[in-house]
Protein backbone atom coordinates (compact mmCIF):
# COMPACT_ATOMS: atom_id res chain seq x y z
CA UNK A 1 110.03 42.50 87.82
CA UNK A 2 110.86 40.25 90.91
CA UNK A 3 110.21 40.51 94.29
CA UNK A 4 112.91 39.88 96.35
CA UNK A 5 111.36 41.17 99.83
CA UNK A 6 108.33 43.11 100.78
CA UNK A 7 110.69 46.16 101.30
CA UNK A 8 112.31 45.74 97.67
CA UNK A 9 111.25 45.43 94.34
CA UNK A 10 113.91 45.11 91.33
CA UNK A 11 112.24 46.36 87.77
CA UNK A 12 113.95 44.99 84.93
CA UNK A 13 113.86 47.26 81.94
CA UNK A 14 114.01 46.48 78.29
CA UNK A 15 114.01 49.22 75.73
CA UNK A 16 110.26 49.20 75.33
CA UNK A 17 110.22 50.04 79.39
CA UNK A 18 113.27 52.25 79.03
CA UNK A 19 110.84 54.65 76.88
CA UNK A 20 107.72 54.51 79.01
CA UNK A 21 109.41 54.96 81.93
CA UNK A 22 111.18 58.35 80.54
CA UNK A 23 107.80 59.12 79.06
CA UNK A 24 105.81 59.36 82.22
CA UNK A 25 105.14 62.42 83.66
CA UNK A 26 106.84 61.60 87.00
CA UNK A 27 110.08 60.16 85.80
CA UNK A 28 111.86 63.19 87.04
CA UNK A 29 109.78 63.72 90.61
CA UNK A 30 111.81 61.19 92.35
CA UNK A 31 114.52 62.42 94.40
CA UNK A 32 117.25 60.51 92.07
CA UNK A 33 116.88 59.47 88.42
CA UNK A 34 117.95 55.88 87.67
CA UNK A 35 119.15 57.57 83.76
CA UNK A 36 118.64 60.47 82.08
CA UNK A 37 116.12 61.01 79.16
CA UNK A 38 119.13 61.86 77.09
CA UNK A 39 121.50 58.60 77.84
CA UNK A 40 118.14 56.45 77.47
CA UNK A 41 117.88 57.15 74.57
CA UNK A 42 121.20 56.33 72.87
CA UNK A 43 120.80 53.50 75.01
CA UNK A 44 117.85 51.94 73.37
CA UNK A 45 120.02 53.15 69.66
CA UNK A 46 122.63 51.22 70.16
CA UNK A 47 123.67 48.79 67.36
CA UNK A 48 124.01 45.92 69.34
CA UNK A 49 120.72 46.30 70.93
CA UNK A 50 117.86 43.24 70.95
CA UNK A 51 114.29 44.34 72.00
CA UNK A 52 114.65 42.02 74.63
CA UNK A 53 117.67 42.83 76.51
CA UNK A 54 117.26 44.22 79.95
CA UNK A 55 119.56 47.30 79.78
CA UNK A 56 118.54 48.66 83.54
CA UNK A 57 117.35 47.17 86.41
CA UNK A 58 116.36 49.93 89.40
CA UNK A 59 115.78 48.75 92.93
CA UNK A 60 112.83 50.43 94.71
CA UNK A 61 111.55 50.43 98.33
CA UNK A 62 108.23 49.87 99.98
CA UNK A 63 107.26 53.24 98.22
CA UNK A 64 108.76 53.26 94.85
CA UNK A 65 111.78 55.35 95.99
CA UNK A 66 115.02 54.23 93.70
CA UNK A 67 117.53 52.93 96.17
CA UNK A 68 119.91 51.69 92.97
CA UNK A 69 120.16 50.50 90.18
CA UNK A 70 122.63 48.36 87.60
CA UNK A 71 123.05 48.80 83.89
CA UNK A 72 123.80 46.66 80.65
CA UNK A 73 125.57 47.91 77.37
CA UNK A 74 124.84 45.25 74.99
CA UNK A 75 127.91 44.03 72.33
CA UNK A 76 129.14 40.85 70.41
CA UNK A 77 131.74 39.21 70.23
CA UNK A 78 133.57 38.46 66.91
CA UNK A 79 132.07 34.93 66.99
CA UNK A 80 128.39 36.42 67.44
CA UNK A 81 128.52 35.50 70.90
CA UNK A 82 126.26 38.23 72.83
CA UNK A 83 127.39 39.61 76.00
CA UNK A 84 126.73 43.13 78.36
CA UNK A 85 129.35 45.86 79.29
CA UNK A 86 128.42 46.94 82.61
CA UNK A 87 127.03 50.70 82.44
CA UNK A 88 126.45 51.97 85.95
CA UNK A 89 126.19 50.18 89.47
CA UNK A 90 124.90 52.33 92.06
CA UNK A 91 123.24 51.78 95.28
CA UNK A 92 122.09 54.76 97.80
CA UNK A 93 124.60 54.90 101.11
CA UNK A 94 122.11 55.13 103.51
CA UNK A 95 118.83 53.11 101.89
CA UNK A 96 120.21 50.71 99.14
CA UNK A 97 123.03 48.44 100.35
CA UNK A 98 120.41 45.41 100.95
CA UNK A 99 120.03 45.97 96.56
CA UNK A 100 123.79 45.91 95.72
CA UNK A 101 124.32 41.86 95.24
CA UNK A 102 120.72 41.41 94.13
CA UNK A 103 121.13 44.25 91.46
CA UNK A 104 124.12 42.67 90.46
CA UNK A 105 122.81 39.00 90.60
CA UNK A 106 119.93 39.92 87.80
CA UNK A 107 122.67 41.34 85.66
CA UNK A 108 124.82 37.93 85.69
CA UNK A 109 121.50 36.17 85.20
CA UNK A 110 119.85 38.03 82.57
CA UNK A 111 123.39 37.62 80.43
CA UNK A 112 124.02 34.60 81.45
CA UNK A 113 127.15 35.58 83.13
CA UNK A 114 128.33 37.15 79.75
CA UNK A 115 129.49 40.34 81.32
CA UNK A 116 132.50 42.53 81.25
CA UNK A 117 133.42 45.03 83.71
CA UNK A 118 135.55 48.04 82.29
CA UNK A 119 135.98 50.17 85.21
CA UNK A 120 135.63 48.48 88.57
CA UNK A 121 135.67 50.33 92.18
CA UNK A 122 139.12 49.26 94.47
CA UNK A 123 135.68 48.02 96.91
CA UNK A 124 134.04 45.98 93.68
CA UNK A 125 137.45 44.63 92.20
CA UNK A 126 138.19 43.26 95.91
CA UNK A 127 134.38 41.39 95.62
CA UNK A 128 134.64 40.00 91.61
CA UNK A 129 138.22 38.75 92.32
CA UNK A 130 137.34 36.94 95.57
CA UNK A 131 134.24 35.50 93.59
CA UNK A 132 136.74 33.69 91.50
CA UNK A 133 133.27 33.80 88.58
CA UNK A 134 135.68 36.27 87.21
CA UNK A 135 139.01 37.42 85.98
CA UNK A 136 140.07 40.50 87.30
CA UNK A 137 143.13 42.59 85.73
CA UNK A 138 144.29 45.82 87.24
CA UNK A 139 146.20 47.66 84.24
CA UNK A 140 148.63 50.66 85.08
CA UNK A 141 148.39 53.86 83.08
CA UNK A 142 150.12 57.11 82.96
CA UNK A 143 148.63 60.17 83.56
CA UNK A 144 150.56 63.46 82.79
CA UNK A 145 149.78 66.80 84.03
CA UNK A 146 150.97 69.74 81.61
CA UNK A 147 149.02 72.80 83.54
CA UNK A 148 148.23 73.15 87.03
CA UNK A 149 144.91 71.26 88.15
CA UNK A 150 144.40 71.86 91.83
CA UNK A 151 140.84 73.40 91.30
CA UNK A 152 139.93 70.45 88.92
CA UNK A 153 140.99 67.60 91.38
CA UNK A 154 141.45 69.13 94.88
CA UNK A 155 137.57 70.77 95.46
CA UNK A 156 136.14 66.61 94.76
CA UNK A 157 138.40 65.80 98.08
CA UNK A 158 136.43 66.66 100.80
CA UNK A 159 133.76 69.36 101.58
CA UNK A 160 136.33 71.79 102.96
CA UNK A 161 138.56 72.00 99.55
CA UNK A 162 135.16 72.59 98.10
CA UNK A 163 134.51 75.99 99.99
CA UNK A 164 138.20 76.95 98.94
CA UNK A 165 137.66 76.24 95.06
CA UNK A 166 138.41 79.98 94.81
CA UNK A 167 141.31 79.28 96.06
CA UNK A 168 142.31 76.90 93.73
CA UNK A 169 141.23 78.69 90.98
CA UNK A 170 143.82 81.79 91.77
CA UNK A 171 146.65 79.43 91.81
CA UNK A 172 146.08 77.59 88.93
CA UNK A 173 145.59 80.89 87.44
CA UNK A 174 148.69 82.50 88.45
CA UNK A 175 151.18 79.08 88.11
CA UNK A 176 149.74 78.57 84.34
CA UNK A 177 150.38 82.07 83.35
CA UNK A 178 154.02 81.00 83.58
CA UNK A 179 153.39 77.65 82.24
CA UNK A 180 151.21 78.67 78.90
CA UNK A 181 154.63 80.92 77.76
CA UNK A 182 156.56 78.29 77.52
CA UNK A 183 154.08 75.82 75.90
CA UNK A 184 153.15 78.37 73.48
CA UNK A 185 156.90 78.69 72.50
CA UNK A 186 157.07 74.95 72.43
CA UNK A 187 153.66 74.53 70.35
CA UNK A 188 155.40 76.20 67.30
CA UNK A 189 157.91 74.15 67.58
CA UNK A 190 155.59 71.03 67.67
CA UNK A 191 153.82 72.51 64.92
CA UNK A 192 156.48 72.94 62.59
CA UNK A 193 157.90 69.54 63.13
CA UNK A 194 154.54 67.56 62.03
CA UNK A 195 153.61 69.94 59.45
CA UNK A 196 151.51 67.59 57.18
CA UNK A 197 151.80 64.60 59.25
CA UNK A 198 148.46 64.16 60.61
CA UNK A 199 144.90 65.32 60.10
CA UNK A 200 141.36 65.66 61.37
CA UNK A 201 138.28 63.83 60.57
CA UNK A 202 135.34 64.52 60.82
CA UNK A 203 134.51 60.61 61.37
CA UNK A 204 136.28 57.08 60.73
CA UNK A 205 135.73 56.74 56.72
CA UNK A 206 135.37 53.44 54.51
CA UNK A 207 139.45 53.68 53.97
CA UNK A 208 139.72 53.46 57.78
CA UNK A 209 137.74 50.18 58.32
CA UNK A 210 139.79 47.61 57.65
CA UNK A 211 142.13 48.99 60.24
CA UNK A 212 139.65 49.28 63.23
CA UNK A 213 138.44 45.77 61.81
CA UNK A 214 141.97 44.19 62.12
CA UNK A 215 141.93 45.60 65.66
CA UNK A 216 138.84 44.44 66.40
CA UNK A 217 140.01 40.50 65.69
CA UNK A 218 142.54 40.60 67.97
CA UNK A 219 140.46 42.16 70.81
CA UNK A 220 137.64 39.33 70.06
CA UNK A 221 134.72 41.86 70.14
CA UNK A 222 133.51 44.56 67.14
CA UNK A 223 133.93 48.00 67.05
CA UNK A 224 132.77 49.31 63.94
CA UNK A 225 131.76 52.61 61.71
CA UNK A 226 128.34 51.73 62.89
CA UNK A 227 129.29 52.36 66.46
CA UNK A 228 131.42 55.08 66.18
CA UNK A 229 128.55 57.12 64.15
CA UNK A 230 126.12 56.12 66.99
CA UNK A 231 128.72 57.30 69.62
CA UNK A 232 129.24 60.52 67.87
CA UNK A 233 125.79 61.51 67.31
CA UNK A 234 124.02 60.30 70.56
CA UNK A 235 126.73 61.42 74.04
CA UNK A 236 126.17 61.30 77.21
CA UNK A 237 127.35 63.82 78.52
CA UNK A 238 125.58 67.46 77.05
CA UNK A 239 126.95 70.76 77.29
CA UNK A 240 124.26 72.48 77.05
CA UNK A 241 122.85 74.07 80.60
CA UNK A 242 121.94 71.62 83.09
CA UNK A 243 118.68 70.61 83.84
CA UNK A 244 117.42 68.95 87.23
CA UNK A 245 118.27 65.67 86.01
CA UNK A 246 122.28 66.54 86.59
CA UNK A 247 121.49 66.91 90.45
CA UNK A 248 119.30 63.79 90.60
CA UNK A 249 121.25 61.57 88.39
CA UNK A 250 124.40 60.21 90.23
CA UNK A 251 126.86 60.08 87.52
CA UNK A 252 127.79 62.51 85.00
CA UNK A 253 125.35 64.28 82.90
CA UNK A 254 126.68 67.67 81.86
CA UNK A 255 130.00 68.81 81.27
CA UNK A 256 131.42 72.58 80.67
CA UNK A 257 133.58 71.27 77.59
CA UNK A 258 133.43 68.04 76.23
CA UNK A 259 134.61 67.60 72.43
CA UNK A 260 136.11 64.30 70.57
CA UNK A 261 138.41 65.07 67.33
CA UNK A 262 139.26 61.79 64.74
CA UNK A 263 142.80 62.13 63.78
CA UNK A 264 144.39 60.20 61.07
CA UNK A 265 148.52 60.07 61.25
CA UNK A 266 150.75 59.45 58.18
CA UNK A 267 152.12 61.01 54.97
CA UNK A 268 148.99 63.78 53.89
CA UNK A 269 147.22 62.21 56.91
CA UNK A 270 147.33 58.15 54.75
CA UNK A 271 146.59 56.37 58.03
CA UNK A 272 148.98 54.67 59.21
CA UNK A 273 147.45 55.67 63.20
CA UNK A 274 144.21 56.11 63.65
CA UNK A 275 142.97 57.87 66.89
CA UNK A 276 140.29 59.01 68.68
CA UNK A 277 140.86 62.06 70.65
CA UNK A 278 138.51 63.64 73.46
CA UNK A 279 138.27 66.11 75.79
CA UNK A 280 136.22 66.51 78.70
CA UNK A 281 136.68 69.91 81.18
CA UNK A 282 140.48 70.23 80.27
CA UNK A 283 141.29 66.84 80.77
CA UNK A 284 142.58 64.81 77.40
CA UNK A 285 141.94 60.95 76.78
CA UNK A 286 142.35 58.41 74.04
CA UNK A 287 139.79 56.26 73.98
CA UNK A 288 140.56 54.41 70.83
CA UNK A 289 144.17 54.07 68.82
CA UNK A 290 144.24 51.63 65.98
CA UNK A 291 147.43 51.49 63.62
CA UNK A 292 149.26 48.91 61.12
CA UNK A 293 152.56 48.73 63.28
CA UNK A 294 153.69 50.23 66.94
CA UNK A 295 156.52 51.88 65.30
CA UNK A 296 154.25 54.64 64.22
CA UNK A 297 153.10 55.17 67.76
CA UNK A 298 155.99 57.28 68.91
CA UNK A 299 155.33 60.62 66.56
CA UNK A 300 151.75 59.57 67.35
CA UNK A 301 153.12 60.30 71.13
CA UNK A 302 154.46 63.59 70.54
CA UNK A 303 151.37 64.54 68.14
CA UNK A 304 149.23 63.98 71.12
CA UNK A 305 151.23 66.42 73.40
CA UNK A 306 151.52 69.06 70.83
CA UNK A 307 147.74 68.84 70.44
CA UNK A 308 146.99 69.30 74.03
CA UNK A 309 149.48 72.29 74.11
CA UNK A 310 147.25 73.87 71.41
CA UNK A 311 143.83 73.14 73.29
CA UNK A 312 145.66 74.36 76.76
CA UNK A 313 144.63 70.73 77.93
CA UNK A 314 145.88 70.33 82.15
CA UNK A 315 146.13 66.59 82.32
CA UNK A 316 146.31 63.61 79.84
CA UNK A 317 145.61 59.88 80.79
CA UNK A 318 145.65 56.85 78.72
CA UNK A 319 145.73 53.46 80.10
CA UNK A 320 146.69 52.11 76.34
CA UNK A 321 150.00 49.76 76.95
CA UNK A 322 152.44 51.00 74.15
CA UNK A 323 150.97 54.59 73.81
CA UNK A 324 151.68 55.00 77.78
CA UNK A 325 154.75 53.84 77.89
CA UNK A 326 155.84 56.44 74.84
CA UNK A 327 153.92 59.22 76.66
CA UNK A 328 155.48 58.95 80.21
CA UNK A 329 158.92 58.86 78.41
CA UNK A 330 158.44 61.78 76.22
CA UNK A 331 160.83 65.01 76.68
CA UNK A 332 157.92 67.13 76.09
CA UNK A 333 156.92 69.47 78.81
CA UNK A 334 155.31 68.52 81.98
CA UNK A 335 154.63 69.52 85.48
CA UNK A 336 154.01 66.02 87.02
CA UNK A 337 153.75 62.80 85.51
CA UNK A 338 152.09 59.44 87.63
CA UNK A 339 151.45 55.99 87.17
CA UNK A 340 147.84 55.32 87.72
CA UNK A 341 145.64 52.07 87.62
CA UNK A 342 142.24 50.68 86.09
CA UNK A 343 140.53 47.74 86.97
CA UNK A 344 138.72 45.30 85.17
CA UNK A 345 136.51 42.09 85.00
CA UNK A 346 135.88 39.84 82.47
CA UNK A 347 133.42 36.42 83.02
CA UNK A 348 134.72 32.82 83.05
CA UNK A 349 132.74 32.56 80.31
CA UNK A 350 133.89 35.19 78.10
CA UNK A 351 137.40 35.35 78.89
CA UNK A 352 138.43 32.42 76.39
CA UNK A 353 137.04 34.05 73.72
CA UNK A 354 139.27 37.03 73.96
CA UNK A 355 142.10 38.03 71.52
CA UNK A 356 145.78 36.60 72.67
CA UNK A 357 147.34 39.07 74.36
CA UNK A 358 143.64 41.06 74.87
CA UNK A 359 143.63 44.78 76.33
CA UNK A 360 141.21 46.99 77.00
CA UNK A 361 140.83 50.53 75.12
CA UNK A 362 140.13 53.38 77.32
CA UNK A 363 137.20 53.83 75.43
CA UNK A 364 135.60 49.89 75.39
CA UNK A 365 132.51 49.72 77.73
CA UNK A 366 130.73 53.20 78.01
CA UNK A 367 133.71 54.57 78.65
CA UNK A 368 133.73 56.59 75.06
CA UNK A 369 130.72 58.26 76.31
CA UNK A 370 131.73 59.65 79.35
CA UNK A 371 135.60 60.11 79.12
């Protein structure tokens, strides 16, 4: 803990703190919740994790109040090199902007500038590129709409789509009456095309780690069955009813539907592509694709839109360089298709020690918890 003024104090949190703090009795009085009890805790489960890391740092005023806070995501790189995703950067409008640099200025320090940045702000990417400590990439995705979404997108606009949700709601209702006949006409087709061509797992298996290995040495940092068991088995984001933490916790908590399928693509499902599937609230994403050779990835295209036919998804997004470029030139059905963008940071530091030619999966960072 440092103080910075004597109207701010910054509390840097290890895993040790992480659990008392969640274990006192008024972790949940405050008006907003620097974590929840369930994200804590597959924080301080992660893998990667050292007892020492800071993994939060919360900014408080003269009378404890959180104003914001900054998170770390600890990983390696393939070398052993140990660095921090950023997991959450949040400072209140109207009480916290004086803790937004010195929030982020204890991350950089406490990782000594080791740090990526998966998902950056338009406001943030502007700051980190004009830093020049970093290198910034904005990466364009495609994001294709297959049902209509006006209640999902349109009521998170402004306050006075909000009080029309209902609105939205009829017609979506009405427009994907139409729209579901024809998918489900098309879905059979789909079907009956890949017939024994792919198939779900329940997890990534032994046979499948040399493949998300050989991925992982051209990204320069490990993703491994270890992680993927620990991202299965600890979310985020619970669908269970919410509690008060989902109103006091600024990012998301709890979700209506959230679900993540493995599927393995190939003769009697051999594995040539390897993909993780998820699904949060109707909306479909790929966090992680590994395969032997990009010529697979086209029927891996088209088994993506027939499976969001069958789960009546509304919108899929991958930022994924090949795999969007297949999806926004499928003939499969859509309403509207866009290019959209992501932007990222990477450290001077870190940067050389990236794979040639290095991408980000939709899922790196915490991203595969809260897609």
């Amino acid at each position: 803990m440092g103080d910075l003024s004597f109207l701010m104090r910054i509390d840097s949190l290890n895993a040790a703190g992480l659990q008392q703090m969640i274990d006192n009795s008024d972790f949940l009085a405050g008006e907003v919740i620097p974590v929840t009890v369930h994200r804590a805790r597959s924080l301080m489960l992660n893998p990667d994790l050292d007892k020492d890391d800071i993994i939060l740092n919360i900014a408080r005023d003269e009378k404890g109040h959180v104003t914001g806070f900054i998170g770390a995501l600890p990983a390696k790189m393939n070398d052993g090199t140990r660095f921090a995703w950023n997991s959450g950067w949040w400072v209140d409008r109207a009480s916290g902007r004086e803790a937004a640099m010195p929030l982020f200025y204890s991350f950089l320090k406490q990782w000594d500038m080791k740090v990526m940045f998966p998902d950056l702000t338009s406001q943030t990417y502007r700051i980190l590129t004009e830093m020049r400590m970093f290198r910034t990439r904005k990466t364009a995705g495609t994001r294709i709409y297959l049902r209509s979404p006006l209640a999902m997108i349109l009521p998170s606009r402004n306050r006075l789509f909000r009080s029309l949700r209902w609105l939205f709601v009829s017609i979506d209702f009405m427009i994907n009456i139409l729209i579901d006949l024809r998918l489900a006409f098309l879905g059979r087709k789909y079907r009956k095309a890949f017939s024994g061509r792919f198939r779900k797992i329940s997890a990534p298996k032994e046979q499948d780690a040399k493949l998300i290995e050989e991925h992982s040495e051209k990204a320069g940092y490990s993703r491994n069955l270890r992680h993927f068991d620990w991202i299965l088995h600890h979310r985020w984001l619970l669908t269970t009813k919410p509690d008060i933490q989902k109103k006091k916790y600024p990012f998301s908590s709890f979700v209506r539907h959230f679900e993540q399928r493995w599927i393995r693509v190939g003769p009697e499902g051999a594995g040539e592509v390897l993909f993780l599937l998820t699904i949060r609230d109707r909306h479909l994403k790929i966090p992680y694709i590994f395969y032997r050779d990009e010529k697979y990835l086209q029927e891996t295209a088209r088994i993506i839109i027939m499976l969001a036919i069958r789960k009546r998804v509304s919108l899929i997004t991958t930022f994924h360089p090949a795999l969007s470029k297949l999806l926004a030139a499928s003939p499969g059905p859509r309403l509207l298709k866009k290019t959209i963008y992501r932007m990222t940071a990477v450290s001077e530091e870190l940067f050389p020690k990236l794979g040639e030619g290095h991408f980000f999966q939709d899922g790196d960072g915490d991203a595969i918890f809260t897609s």
